[in-house]
C-alpha atoms as a PDB file:
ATOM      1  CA  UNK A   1       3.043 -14.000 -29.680  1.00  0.00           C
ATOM      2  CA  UNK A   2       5.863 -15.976 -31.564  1.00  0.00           C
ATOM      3  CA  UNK A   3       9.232 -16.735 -30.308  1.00  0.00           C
ATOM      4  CA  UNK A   4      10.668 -13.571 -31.914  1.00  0.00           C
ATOM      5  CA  UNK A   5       8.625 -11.609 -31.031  1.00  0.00           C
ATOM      6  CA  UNK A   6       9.139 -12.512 -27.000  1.00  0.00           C
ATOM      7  CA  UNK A   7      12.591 -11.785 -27.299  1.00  0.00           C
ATOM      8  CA  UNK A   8      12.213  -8.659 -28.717  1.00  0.00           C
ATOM      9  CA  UNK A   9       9.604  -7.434 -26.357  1.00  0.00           C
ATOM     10  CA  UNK A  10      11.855  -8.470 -23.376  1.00  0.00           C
ATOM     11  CA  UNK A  11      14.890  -7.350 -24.508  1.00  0.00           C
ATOM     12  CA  UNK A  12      13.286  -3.878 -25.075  1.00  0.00           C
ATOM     13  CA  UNK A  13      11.183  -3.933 -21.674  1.00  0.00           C
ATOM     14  CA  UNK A  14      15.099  -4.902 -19.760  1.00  0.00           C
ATOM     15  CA  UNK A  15      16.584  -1.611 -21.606  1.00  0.00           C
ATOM     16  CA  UNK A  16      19.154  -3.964 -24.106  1.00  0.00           C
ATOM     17  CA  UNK A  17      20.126  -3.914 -27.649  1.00  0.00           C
ATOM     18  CA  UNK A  18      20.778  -7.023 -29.614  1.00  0.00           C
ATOM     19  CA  UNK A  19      24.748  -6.815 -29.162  1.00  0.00           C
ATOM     20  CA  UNK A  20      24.041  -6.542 -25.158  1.00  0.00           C
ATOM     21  CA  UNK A  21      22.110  -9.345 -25.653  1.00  0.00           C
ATOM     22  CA  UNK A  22      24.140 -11.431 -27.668  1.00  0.00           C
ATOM     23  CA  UNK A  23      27.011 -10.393 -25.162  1.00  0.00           C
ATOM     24  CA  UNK A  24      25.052 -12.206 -21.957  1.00  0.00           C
ATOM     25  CA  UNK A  25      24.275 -14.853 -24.420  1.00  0.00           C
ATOM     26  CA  UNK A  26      27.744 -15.713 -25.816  1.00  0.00           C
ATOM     27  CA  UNK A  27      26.422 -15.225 -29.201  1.00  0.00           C
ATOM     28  CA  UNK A  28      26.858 -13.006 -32.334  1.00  0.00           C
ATOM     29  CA  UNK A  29      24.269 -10.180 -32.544  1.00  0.00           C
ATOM     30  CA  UNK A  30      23.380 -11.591 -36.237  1.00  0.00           C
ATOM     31  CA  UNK A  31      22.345 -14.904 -34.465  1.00  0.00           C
ATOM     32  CA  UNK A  32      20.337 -12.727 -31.908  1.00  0.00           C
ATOM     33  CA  UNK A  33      18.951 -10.707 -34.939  1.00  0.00           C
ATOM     34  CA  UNK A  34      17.585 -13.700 -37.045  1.00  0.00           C
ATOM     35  CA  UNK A  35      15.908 -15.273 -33.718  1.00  0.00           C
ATOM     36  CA  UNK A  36      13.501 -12.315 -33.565  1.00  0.00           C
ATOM     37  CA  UNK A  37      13.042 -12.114 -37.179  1.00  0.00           C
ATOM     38  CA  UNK A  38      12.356 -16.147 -37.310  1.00  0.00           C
ATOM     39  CA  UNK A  39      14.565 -16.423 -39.952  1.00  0.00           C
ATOM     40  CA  UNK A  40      16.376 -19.327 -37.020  1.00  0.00           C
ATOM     41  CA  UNK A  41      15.651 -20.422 -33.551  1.00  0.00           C
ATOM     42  CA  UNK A  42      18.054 -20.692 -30.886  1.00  0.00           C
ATOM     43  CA  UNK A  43      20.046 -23.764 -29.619  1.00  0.00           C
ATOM     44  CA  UNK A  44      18.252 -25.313 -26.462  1.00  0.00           C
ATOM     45  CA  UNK A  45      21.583 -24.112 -24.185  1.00  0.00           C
ATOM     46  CA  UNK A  46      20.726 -20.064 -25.606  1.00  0.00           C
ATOM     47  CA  UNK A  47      17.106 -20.731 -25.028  1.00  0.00           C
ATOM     48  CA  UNK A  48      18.282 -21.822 -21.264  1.00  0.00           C
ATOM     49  CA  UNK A  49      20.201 -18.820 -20.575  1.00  0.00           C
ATOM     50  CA  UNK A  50      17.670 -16.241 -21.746  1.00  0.00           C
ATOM     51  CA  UNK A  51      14.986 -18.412 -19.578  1.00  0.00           C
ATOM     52  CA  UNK A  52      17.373 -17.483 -16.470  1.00  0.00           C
ATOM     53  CA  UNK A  53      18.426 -13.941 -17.943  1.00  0.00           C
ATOM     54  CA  UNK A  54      14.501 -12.845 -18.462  1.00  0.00           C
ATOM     55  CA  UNK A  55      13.059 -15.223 -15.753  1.00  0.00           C
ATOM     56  CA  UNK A  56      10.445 -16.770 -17.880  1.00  0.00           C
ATOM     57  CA  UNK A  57      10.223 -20.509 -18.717  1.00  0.00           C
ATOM     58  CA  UNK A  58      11.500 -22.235 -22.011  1.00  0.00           C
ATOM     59  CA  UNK A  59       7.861 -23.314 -22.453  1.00  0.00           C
ATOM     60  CA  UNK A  60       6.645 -20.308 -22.046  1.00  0.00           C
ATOM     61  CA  UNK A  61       9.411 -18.512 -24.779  1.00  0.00           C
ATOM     62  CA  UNK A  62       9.264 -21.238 -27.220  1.00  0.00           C
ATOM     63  CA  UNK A  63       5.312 -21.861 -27.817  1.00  0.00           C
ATOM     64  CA  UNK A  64       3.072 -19.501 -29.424  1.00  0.00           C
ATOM     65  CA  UNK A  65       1.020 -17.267 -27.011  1.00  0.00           C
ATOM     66  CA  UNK A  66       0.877 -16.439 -23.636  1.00  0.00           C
ATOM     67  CA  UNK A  67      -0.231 -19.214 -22.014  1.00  0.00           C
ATOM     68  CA  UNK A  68       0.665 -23.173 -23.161  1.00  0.00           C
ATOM     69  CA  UNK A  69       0.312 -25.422 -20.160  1.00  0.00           C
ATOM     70  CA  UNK A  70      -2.712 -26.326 -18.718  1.00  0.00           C
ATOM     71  CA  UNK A  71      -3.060 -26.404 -15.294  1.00  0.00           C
ATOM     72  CA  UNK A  72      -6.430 -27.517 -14.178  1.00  0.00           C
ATOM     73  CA  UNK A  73      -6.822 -30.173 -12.009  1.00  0.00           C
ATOM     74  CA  UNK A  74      -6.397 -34.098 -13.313  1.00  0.00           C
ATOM     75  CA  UNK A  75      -9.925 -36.092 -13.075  1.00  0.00           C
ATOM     76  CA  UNK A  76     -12.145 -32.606 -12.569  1.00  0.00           C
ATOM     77  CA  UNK A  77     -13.614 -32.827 -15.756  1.00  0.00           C
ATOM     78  CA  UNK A  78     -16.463 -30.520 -16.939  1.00  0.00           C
ATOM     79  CA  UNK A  79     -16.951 -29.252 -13.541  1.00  0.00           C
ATOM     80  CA  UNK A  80     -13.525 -27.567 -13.305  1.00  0.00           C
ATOM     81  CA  UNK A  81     -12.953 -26.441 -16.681  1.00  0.00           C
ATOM     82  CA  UNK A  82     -16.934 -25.221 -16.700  1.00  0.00           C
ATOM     83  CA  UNK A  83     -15.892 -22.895 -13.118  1.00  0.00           C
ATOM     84  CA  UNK A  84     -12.593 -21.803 -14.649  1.00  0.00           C
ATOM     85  CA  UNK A  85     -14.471 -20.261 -17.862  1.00  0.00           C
ATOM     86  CA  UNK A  86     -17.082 -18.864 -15.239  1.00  0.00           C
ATOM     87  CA  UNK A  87     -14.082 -17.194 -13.885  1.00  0.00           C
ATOM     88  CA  UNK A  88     -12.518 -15.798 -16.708  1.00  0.00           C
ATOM     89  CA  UNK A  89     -15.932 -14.175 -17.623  1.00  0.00           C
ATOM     90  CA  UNK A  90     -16.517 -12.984 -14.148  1.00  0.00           C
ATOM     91  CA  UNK A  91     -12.890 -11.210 -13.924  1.00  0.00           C
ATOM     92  CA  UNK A  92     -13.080  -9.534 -17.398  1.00  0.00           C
ATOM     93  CA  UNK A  93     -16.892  -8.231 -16.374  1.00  0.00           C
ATOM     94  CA  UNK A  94     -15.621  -7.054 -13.302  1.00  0.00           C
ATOM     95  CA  UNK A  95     -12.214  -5.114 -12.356  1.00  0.00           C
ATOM     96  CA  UNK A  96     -10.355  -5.991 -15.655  1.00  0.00           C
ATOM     97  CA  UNK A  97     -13.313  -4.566 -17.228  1.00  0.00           C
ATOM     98  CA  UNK A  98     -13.343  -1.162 -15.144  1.00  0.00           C
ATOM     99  CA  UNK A  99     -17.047  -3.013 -13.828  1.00  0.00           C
ATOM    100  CA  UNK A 100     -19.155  -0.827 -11.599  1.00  0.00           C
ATOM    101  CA  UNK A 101     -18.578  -1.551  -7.602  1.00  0.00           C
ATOM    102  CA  UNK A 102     -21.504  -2.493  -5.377  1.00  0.00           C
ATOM    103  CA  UNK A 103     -22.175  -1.894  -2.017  1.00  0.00           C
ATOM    104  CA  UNK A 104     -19.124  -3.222   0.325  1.00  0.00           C
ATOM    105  CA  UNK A 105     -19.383  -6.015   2.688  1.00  0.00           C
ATOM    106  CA  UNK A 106     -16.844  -4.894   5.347  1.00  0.00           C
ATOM    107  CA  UNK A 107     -16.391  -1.279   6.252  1.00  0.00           C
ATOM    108  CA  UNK A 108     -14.526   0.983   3.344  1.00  0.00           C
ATOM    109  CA  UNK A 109     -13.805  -1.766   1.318  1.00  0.00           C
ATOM    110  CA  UNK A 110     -14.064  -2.292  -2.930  1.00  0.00           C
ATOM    111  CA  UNK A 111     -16.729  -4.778  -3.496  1.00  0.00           C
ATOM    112  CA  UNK A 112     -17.636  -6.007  -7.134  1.00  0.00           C
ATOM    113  CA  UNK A 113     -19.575  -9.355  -8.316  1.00  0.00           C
ATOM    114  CA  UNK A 114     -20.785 -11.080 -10.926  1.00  0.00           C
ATOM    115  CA  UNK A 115     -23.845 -13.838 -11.043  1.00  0.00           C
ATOM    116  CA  UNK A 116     -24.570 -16.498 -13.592  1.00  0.00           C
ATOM    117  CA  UNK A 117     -27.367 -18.746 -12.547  1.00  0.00           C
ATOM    118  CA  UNK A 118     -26.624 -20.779  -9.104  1.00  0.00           C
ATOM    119  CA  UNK A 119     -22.744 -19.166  -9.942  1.00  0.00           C
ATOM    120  CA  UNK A 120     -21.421 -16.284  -7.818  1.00  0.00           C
ATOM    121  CA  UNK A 121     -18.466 -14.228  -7.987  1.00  0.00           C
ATOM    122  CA  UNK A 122     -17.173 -11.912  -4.875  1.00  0.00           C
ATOM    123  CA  UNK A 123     -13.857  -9.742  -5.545  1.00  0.00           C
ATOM    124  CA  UNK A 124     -13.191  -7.819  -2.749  1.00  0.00           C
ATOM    125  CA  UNK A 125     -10.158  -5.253  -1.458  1.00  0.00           C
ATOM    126  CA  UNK A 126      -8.863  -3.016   0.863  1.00  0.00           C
ATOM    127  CA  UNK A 127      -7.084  -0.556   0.282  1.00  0.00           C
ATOM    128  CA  UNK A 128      -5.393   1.561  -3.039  1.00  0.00           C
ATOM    129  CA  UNK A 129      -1.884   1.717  -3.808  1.00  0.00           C
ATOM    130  CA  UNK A 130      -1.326  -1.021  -1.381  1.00  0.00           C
ATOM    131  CA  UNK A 131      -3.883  -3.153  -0.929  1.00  0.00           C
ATOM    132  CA  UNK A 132      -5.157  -6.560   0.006  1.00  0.00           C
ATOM    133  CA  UNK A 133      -8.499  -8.778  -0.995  1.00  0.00           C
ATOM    134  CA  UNK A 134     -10.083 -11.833  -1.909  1.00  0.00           C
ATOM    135  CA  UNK A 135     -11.742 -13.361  -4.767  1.00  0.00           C
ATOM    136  CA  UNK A 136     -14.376 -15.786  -4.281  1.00  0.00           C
ATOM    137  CA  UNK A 137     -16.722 -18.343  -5.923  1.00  0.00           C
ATOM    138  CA  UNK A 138     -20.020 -19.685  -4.779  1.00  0.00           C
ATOM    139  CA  UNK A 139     -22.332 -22.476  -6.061  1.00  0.00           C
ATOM    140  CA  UNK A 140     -25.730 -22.961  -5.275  1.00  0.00           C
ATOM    141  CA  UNK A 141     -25.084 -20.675  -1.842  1.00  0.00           C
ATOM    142  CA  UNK A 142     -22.010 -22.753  -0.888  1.00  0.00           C
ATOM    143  CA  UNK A 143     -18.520 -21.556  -1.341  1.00  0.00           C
ATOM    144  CA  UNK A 144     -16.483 -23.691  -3.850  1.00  0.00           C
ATOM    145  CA  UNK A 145     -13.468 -21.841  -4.773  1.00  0.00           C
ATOM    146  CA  UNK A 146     -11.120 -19.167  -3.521  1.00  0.00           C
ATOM    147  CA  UNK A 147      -7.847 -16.697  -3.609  1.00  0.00           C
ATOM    148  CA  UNK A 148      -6.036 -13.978  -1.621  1.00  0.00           C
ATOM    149  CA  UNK A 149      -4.026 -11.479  -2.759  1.00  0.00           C
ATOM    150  CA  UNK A 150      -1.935  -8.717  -2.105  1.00  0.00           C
ATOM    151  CA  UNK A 151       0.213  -6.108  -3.728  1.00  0.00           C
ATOM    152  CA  UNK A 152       1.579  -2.679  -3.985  1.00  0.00           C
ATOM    153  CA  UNK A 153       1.915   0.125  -6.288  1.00  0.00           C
ATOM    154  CA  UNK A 154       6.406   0.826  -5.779  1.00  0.00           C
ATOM    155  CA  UNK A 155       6.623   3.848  -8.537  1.00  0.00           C
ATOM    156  CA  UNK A 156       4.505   6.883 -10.010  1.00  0.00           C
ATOM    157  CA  UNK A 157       5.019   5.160 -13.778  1.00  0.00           C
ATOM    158  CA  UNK A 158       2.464   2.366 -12.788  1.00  0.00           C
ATOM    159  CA  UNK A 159      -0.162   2.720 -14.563  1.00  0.00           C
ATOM    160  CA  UNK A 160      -3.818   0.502 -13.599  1.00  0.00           C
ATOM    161  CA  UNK A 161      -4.824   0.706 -17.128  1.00  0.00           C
ATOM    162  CA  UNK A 162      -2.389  -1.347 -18.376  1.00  0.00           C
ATOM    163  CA  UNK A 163      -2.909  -3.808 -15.170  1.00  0.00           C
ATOM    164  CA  UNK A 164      -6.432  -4.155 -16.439  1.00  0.00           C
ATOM    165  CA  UNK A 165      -5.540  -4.968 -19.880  1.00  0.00           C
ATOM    166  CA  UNK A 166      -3.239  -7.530 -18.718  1.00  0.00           C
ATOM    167  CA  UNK A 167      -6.142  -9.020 -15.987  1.00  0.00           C
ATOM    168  CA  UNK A 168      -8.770  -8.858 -19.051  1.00  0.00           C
ATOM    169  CA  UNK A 169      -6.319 -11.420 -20.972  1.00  0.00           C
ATOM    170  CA  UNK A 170      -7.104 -13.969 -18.325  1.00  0.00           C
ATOM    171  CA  UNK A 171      -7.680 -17.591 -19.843  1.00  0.00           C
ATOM    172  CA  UNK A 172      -9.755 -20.655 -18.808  1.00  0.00           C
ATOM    173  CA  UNK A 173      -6.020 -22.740 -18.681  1.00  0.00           C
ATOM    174  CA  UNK A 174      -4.646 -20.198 -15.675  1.00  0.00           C
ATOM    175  CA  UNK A 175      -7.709 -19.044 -14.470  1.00  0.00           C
ATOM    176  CA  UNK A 176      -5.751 -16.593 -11.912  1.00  0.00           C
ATOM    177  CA  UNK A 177      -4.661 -12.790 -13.094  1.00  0.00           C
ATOM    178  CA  UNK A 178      -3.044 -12.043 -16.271  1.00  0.00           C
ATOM    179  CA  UNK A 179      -1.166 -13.846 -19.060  1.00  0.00           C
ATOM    180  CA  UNK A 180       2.697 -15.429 -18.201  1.00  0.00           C
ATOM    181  CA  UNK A 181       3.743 -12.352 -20.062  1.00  0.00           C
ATOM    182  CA  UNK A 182       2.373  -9.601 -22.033  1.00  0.00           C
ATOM    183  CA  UNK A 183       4.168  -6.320 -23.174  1.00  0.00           C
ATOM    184  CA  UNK A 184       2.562  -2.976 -24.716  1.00  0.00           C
ATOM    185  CA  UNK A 185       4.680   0.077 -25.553  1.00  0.00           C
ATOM    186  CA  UNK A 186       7.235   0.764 -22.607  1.00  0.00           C
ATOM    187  CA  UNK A 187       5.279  -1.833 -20.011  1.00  0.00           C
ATOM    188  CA  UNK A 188       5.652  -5.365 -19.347  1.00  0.00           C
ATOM    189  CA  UNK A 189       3.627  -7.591 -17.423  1.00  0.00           C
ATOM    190  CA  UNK A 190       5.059 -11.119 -15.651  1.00  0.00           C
ATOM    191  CA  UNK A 191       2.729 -13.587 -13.996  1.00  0.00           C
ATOM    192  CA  UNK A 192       4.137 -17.050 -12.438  1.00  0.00           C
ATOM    193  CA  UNK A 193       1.671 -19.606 -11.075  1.00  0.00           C
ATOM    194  CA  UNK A 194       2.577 -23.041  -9.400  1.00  0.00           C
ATOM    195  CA  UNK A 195       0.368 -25.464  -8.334  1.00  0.00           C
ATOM    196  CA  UNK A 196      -2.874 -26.722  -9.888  1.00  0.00           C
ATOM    197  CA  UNK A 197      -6.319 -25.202 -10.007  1.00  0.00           C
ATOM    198  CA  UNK A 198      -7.678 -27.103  -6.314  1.00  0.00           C
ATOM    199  CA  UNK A 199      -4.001 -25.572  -4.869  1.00  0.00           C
ATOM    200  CA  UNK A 200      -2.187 -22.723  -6.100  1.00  0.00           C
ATOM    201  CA  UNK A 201      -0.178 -19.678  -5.483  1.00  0.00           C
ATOM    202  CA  UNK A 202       1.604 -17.453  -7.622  1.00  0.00           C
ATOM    203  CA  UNK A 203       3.005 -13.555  -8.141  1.00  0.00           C
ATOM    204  CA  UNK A 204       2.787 -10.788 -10.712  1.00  0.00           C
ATOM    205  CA  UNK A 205       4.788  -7.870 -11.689  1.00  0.00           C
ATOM    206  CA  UNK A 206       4.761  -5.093 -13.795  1.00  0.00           C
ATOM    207  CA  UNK A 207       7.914  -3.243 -15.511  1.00  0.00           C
ATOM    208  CA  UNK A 208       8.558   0.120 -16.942  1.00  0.00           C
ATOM    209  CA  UNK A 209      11.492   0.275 -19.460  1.00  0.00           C
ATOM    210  CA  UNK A 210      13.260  -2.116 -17.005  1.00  0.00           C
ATOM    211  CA  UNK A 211      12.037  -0.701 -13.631  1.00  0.00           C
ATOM    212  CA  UNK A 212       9.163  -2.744 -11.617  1.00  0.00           C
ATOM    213  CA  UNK A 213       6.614  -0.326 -10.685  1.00  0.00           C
ATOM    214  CA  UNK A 214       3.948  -3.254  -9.384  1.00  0.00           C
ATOM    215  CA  UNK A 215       4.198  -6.387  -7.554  1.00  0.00           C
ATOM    216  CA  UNK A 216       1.595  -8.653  -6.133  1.00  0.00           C
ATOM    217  CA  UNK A 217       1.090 -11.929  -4.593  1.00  0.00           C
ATOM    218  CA  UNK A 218      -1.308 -14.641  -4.405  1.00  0.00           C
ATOM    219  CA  UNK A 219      -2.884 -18.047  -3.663  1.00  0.00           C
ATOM    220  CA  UNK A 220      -5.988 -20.212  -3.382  1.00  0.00           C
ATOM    221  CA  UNK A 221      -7.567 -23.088  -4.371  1.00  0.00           C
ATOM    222  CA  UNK A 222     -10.843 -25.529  -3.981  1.00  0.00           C
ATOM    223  CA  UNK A 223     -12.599 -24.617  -0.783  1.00  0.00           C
ATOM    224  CA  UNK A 224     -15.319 -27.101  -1.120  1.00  0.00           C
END
């Protein structure tokens, strides 16, 4: 997803036409109109104020795609990047891929896992519009990685199909949910992570036509 293309997709998700925009901006709506089109790109203070207007980083707006920063661990080598792509498979076989649940571990609860040799994946949740759970790794029998979360369905408009979409995005670089941002149609989605891949937490959202009709938080790390 280019520059333009961000801006465009934000300013539509927030409700705003390029002269609103341009307004909060301090610029003319031409200069607003040629940064979606690509025909320019803004001046660093614009890109600053749009960061803070839209709450999404100037990395994030100015690079190509949704994600640009890796965030795995320093020194981890093979061994980290090999159990973040493990997890990225896992998620998009599992919930993001509307995966078949398995018998629960703890009483009513939403179990669903995924094996690949000595590898294991647990995801498991209580609850339905509000909801809690954990996601899990083990290796070998031995618990190696980890993550809470917890969120809450706050309008009727939510919609988990879209939430899927956005969780089967998932990359080996923020092995967590979804993407830092990813719009379809009237939705947008917003994920913020700090922290590195042994210690991390973050928060999503998701927005219709402005409103936010989904919010969760979460936050894990290396439990070996």
């Amino acid at each position: 997803m280019t520059l333009g293309m961000k801006l465009q997709s934000l300013r539509n998700v927030k409700g705003l036409s390029q002269e609103r925009l341009a307004d909060l901006v301090g610029v003319s709506r031409q200069a607003v109109a040629k940064w979606e089109s690509g025909a320019s790109r803004p001046e660093i203070e614009n890109l600053v104020a749009m960061s803070d207007f839209f709450g999404v980083s100037v990395d994030r707006l100015v690079r190509d795609g949704d994600h640009c920063v890796s965030i795995l661990p320093p020194g981890r080598g093979d061994s980290a990047e090999g159990l973040a792509d493990f997890l990225c498979r896992a998620k998009k076989a599992t919930y993001a891929g509307h995966g078949a649940e398995v018998p629960p571990c703890r009483p009513e609860s939403h179990d669903l896992r995924y094996t690949e040799g000595e590898l294991l994946y647990l995801d498991s949740y209580l609850g339905g519009e509000r909801f809690a759970g954990e996601e899990a790794v083990w290796r070998a029998g031995r618990p190696v990685w980890a993550m809470n979360y917890s969120g809450r369905v706050l309008d009727e408009g939510f919609s988990g199909d879209f939430l899927k979409e956005c969780l089967s995005l998932v990359e080996p670089s923020s092995p967590y949910r979804g993407p830092a941002l990813h719009c379809h149609g009237d939705f947008a989605y917003r994920c913020r992570v700090e922290g590195s891949f042994g210690w991390f937490s973050g928060s999503e959202e998701i927005y219709l036509r402005g409103l936010m009709v989904y919010e969760c938080v979460f936050h894990g790390g290396d439990v070996s």
